[in-house]
C-alpha atoms as a PDB file:
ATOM      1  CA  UNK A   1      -9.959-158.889 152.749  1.00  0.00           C
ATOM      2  CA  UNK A   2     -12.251-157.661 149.854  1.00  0.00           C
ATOM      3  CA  UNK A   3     -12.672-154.230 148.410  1.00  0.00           C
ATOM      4  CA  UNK A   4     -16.175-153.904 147.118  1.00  0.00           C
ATOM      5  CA  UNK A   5     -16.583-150.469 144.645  1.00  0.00           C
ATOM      6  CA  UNK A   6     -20.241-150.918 144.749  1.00  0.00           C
ATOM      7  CA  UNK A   7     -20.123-149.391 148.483  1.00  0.00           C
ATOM      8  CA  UNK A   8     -18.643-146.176 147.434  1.00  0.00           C
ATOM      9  CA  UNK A   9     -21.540-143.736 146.564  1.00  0.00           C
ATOM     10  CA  UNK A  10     -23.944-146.255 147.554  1.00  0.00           C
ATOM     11  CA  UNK A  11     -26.874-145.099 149.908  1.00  0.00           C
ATOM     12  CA  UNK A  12     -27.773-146.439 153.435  1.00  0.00           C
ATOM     13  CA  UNK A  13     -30.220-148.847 151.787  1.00  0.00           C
ATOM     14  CA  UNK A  14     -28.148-149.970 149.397  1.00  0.00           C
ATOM     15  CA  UNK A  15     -25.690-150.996 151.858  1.00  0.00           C
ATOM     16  CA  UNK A  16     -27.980-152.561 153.911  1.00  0.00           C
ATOM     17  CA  UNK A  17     -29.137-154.894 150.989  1.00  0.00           C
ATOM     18  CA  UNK A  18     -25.181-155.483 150.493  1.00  0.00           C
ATOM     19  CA  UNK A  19     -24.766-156.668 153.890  1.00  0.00           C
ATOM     20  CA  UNK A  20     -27.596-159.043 153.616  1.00  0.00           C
ATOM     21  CA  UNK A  21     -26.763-160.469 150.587  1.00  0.00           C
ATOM     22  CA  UNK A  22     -23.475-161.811 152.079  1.00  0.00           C
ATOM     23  CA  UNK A  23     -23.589-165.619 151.404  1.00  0.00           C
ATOM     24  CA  UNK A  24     -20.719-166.909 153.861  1.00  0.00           C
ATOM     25  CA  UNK A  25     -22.568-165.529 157.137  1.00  0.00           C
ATOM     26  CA  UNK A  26     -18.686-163.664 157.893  1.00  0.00           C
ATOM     27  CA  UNK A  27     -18.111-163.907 161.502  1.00  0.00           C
ATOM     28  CA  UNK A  28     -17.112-160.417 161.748  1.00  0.00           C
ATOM     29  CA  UNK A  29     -17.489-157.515 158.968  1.00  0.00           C
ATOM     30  CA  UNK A  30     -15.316-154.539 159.286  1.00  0.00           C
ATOM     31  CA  UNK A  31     -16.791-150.910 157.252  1.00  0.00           C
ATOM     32  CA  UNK A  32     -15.076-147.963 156.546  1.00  0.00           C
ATOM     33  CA  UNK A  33     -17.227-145.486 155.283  1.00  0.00           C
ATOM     34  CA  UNK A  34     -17.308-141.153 155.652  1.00  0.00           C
ATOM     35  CA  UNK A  35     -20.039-138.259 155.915  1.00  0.00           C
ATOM     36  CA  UNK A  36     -22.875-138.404 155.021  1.00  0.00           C
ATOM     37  CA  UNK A  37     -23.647-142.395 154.926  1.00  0.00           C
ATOM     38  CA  UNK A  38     -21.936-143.293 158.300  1.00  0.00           C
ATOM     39  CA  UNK A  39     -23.887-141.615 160.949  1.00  0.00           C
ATOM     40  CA  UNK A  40     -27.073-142.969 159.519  1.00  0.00           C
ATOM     41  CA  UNK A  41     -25.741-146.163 158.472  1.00  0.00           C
ATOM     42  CA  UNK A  42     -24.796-146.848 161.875  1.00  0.00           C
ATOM     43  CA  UNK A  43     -27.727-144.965 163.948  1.00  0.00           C
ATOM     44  CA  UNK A  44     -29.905-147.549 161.522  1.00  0.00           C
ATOM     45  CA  UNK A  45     -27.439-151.104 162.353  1.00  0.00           C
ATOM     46  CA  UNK A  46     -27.873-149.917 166.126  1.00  0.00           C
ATOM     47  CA  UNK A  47     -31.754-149.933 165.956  1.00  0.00           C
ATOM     48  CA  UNK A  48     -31.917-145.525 166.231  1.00  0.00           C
ATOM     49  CA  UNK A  49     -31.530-142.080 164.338  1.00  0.00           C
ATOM     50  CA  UNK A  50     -28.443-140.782 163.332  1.00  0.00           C
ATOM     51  CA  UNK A  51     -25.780-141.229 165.398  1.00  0.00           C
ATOM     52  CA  UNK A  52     -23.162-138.004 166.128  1.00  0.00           C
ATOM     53  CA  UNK A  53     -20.062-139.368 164.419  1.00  0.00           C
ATOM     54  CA  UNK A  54     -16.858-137.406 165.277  1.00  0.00           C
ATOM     55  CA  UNK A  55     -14.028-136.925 162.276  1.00  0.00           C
ATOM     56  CA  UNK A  56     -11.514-139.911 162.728  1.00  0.00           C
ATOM     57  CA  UNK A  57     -13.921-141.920 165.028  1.00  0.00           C
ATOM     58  CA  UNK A  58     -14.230-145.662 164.875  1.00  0.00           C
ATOM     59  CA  UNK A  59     -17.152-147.598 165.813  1.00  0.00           C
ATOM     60  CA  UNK A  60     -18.121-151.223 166.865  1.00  0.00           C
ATOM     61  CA  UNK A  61     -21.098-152.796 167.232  1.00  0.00           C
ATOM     62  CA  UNK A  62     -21.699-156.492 168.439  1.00  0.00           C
ATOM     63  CA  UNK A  63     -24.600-158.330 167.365  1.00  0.00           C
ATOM     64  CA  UNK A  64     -25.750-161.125 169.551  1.00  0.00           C
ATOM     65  CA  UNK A  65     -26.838-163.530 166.568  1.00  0.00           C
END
């Protein structure tokens, strides 16, 4: 486990870049993350808008790579 400060505050974007910077290809990545970034964040992984993100909600997406 890893705590990365650079995510808090960070934009959408700047996430985004985070993720792909990753140099040990993880096998699975777990976010936490609140209003306003997470809706968008995850509308954007999932390939649409903003998703409707309910308080206290938890989300998973699996990539087929």
């Amino acid at each position: 486990m890893r705590v990365e400060d650079a995510l808090y505050g960070n934009s959408v974007d700047g996430i985004l870049n985070w993720i792909r910077s990753l140099d040990n290809n993880p096998e699975s990545l777990l976010l936490t993350a609140h209003e306003p970034i997470w809706p968008e964040l995850a509308g954007r992984l999932i390939g649409k808008g903003a998703v409707d993100v309910l308080t206290a909600i938890t989300l998973r997406i699996d990539f087929g790579i």
